[in-house]
N, C-alpha and C. Protein backbone atom coordinates (compact mmCIF):
# COMPACT_ATOMS: atom_id res chain seq x y z
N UNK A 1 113.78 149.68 116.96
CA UNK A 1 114.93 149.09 116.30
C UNK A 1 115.22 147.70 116.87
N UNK A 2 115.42 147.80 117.95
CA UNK A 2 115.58 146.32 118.94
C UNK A 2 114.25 145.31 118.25
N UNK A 3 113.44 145.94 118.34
CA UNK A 3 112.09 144.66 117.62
C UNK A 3 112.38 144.30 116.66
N UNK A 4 112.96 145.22 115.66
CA UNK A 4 113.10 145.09 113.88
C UNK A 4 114.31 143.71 114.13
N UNK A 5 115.77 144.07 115.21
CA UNK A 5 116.41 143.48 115.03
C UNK A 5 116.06 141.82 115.74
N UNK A 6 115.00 141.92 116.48
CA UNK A 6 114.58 140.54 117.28
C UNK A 6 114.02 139.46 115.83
N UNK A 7 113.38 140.43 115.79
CA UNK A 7 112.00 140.02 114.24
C UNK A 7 113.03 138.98 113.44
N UNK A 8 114.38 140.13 113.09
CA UNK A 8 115.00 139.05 111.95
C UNK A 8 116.03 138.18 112.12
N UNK A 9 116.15 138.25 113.86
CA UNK A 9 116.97 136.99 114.01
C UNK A 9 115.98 136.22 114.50
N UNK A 10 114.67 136.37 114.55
CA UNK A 10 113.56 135.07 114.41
C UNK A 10 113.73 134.10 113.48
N UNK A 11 113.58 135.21 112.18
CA UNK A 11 113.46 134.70 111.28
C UNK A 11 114.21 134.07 110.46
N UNK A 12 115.85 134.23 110.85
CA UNK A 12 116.74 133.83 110.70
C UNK A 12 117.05 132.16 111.13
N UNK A 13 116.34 132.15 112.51
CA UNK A 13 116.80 130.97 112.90
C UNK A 13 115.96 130.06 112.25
N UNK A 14 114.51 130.60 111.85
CA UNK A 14 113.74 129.76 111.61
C UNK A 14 113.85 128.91 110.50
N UNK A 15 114.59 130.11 108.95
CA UNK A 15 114.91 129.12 108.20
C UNK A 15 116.35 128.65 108.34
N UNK A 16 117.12 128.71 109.09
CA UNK A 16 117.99 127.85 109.77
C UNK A 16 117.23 126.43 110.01
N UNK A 17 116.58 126.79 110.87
CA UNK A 17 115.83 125.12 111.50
C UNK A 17 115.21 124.57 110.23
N UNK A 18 114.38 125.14 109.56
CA UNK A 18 113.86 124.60 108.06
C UNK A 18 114.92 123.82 107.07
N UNK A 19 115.73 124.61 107.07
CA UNK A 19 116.65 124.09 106.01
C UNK A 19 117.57 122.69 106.74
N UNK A 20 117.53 122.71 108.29
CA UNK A 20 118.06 121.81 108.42
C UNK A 20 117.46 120.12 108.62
N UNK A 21 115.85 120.67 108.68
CA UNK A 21 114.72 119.70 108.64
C UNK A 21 115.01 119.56 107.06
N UNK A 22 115.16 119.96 106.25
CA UNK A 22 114.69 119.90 104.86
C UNK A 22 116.37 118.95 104.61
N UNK A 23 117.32 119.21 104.74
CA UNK A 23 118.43 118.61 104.80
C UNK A 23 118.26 117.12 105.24
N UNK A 24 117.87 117.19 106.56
CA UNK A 24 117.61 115.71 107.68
C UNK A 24 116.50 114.94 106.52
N UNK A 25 115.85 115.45 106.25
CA UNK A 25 114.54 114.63 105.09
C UNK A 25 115.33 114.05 104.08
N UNK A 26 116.30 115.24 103.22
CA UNK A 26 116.48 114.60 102.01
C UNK A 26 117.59 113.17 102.46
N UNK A 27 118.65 113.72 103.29
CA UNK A 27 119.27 112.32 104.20
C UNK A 27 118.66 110.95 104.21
N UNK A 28 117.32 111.62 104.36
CA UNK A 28 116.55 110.25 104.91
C UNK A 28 115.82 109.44 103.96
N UNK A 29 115.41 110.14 102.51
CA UNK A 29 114.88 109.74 101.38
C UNK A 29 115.91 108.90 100.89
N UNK A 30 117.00 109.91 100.49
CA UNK A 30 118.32 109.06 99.82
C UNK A 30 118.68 107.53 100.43
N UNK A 31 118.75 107.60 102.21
CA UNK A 31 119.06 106.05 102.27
C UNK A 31 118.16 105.26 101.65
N UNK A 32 116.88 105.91 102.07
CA UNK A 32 115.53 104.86 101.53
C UNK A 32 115.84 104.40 99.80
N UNK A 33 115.92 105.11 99.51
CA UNK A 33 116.00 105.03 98.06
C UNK A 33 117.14 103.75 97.97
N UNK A 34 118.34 104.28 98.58
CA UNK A 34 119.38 102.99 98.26
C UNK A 34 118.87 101.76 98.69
N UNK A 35 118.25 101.75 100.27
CA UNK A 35 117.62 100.50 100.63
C UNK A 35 116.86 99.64 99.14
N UNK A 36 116.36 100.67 98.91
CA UNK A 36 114.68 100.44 97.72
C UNK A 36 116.29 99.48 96.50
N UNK A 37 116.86 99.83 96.31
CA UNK A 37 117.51 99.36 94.92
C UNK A 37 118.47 98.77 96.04
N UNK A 38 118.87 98.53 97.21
CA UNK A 38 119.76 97.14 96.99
C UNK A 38 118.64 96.30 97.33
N UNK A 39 117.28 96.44 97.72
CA UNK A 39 116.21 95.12 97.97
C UNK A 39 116.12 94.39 95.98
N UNK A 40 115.84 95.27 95.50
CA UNK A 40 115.28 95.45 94.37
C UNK A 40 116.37 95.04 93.32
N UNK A 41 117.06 95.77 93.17
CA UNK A 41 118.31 96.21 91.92
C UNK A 41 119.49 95.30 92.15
N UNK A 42 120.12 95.25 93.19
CA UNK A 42 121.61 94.88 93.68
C UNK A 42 121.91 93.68 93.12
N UNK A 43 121.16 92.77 92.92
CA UNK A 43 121.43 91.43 92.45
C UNK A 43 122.01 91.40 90.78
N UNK A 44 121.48 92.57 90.55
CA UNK A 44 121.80 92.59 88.98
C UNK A 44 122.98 93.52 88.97
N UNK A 45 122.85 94.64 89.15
CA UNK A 45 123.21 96.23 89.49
C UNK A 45 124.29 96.35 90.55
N UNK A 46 125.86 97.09 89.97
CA UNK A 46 126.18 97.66 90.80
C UNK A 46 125.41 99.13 91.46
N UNK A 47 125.10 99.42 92.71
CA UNK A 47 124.47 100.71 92.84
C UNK A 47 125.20 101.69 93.74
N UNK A 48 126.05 101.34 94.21
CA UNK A 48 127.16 102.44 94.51
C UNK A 48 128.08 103.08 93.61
N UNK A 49 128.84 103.94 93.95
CA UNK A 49 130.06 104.54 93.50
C UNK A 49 131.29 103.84 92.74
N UNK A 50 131.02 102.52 93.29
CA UNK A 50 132.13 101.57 92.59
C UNK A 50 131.45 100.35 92.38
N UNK A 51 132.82 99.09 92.58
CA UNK A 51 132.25 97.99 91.99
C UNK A 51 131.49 97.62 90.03
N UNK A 52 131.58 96.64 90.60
CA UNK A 52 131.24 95.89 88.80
C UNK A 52 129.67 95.36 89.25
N UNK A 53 128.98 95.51 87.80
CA UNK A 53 127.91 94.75 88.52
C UNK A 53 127.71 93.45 88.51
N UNK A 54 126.82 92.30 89.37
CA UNK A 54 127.01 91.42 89.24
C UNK A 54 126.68 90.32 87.75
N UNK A 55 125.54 90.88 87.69
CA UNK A 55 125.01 90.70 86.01
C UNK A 55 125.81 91.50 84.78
N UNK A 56 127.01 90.76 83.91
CA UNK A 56 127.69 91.24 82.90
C UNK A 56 126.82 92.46 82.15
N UNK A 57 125.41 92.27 81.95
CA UNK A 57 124.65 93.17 80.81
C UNK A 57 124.11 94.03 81.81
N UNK A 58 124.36 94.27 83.14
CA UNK A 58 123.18 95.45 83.81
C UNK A 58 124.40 96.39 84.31
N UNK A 59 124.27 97.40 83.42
CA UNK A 59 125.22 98.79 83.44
C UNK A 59 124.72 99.12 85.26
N UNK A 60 126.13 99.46 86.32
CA UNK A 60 126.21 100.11 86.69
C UNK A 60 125.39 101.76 87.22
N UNK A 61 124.78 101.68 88.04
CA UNK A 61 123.54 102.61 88.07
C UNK A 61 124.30 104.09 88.27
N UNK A 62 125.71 103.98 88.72
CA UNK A 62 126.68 105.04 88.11
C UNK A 62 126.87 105.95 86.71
N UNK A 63 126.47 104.92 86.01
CA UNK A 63 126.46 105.04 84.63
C UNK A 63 125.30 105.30 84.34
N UNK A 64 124.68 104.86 84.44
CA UNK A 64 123.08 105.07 84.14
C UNK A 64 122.64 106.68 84.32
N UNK A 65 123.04 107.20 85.59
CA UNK A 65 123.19 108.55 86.11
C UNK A 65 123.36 109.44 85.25
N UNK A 66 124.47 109.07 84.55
CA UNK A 66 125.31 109.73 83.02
C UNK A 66 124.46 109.60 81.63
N UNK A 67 123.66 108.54 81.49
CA UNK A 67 123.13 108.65 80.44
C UNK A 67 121.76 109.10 80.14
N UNK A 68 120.66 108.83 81.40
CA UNK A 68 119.58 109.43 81.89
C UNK A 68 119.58 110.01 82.98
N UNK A 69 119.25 111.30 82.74
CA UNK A 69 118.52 112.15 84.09
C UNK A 69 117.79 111.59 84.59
N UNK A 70 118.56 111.30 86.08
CA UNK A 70 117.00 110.61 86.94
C UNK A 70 115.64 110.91 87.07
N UNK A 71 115.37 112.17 86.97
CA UNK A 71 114.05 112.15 86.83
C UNK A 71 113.04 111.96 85.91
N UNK A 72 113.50 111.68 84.73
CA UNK A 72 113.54 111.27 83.47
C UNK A 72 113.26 109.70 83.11
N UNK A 73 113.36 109.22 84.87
CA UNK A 73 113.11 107.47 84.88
C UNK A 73 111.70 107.67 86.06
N UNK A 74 110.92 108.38 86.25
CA UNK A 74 110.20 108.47 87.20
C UNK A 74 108.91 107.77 86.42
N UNK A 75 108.41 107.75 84.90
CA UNK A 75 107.55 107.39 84.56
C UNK A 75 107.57 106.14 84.48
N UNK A 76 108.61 105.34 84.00
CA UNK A 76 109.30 104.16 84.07
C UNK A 76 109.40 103.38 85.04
N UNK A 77 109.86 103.83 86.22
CA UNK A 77 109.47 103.26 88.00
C UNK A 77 107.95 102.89 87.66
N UNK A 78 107.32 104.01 87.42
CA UNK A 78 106.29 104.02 87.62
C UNK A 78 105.33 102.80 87.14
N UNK A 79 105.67 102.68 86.37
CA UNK A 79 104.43 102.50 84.78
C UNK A 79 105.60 100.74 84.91
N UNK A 80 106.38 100.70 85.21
CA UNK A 80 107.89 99.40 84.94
C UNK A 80 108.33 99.22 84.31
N UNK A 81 109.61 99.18 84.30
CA UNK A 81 111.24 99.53 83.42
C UNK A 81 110.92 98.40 82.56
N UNK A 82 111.12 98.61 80.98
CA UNK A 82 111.28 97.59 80.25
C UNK A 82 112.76 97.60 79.62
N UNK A 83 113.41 96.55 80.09
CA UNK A 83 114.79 96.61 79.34
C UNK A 83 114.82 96.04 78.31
N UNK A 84 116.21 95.92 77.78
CA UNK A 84 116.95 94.71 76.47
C UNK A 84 116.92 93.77 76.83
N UNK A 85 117.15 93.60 78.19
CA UNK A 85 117.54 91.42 78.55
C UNK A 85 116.50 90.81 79.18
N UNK A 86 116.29 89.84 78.84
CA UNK A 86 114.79 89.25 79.06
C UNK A 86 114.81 88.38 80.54
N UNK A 87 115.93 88.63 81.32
CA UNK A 87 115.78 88.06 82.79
C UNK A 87 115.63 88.66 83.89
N UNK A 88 115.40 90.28 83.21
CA UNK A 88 115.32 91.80 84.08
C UNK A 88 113.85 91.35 84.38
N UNK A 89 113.80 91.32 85.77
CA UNK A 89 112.28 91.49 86.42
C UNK A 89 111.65 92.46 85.76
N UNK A 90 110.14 92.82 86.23
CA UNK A 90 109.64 94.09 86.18
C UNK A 90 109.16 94.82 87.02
N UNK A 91 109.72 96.00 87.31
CA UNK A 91 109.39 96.42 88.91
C UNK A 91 108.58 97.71 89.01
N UNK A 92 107.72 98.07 89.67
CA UNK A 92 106.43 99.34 89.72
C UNK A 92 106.74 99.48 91.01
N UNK A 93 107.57 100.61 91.24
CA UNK A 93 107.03 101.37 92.71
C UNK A 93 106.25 102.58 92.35
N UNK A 94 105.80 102.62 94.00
CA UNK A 94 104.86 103.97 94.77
C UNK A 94 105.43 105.08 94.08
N UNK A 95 104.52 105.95 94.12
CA UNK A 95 105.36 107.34 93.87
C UNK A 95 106.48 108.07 95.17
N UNK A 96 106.09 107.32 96.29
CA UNK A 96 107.03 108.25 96.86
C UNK A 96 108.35 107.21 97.06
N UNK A 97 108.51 105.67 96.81
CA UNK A 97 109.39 105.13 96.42
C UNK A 97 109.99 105.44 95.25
N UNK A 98 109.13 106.05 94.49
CA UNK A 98 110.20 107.04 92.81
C UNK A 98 110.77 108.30 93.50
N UNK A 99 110.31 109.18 94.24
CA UNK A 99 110.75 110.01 94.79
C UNK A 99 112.33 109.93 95.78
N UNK A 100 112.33 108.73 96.56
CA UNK A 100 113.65 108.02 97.32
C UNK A 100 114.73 107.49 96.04
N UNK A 101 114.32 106.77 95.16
CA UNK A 101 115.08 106.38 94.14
C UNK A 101 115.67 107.39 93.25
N UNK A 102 114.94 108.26 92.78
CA UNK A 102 115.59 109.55 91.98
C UNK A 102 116.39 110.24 92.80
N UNK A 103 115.99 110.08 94.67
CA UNK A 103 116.82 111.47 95.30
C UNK A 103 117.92 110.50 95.02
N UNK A 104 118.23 109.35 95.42
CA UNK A 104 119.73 108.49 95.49
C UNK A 104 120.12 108.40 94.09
N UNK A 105 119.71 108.15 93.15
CA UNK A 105 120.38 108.53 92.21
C UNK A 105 121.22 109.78 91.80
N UNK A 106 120.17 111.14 92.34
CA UNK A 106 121.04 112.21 91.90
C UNK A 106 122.06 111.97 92.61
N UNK A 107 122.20 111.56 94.15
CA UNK A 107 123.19 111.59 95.28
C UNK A 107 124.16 110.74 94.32
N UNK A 108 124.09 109.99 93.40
CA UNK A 108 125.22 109.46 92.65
C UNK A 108 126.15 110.13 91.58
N UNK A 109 125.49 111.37 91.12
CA UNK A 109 125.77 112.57 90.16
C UNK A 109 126.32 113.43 90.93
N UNK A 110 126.16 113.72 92.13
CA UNK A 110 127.09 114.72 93.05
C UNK A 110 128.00 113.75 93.59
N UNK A 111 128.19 112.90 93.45
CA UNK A 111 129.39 112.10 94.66
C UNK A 111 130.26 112.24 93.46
N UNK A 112 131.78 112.51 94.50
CA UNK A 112 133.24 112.78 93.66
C UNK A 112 133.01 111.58 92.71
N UNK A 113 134.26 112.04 91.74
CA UNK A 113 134.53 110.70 91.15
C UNK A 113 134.87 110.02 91.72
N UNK A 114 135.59 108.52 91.60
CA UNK A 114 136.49 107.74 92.14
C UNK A 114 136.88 106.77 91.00
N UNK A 115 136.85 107.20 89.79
CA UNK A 115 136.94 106.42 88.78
C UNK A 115 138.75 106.18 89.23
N UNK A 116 139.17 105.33 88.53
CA UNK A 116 140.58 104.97 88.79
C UNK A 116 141.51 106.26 87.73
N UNK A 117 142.78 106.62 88.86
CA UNK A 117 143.40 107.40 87.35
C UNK A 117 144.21 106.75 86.47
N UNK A 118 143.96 107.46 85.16
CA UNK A 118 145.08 107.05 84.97
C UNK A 118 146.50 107.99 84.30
N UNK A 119 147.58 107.03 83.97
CA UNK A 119 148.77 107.86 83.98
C UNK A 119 149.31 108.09 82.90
């Protein structure tokens, strides 16, 4: 009995430690990802939670969140975003730079609102 009960607080801790490696990773993708779009994006693009963007015609990557599923832009990273306005660079990342960019995007679909209220 004592073994049975050793066995599964082994195993307990272990995916304890897993999940918290797997946690610490996704942490670590998401900044990357934001790094990746304020090197990249920011000039045009608001890419946080708030703010306006600086370019009148480049929606808010808040918004963007809302209208495409990020992963749904992975071929697009990929292959390079073709927009409407003709002063939008064209940008091709790595796959595992699509991978950092989609995790920070979703991280924009789980963050509270903070839209302003109103009354």
């Amino acid at each position: 009995m004592n073994k049975l009960v050793g066995t599964g607080a082994g195993l307990f801790a272990a995916l304890l430690l897993a999940g918290t490696a797997l946690a610490q990773s996704s942490n670590g993708t998401i900044v990357q990802g934001r790094a990746l779009l304020e090197a990249n994006c920011a000039r045009c693009h608001a890419i946080g939670q708030d703010g306006a963007s600086p370019h009148e015609t480049a929606p808010p990557f808040r918004v963007v969140v809302t209208l495409y599923p990020p992963e749904s832009l992975a071929e697009a990273l990929a292959e390079g975003i073709v927009s409407g306005h003709p002063d939008m660079p064209e940008f091709v990342f790595m796959p595992p730079e699509i991978e950092a960019i989609i995790a920070y995007l979703d991280s924009l679909m789980l963050a509270p609102d903070v839209s302003p209220q109103k009354d």
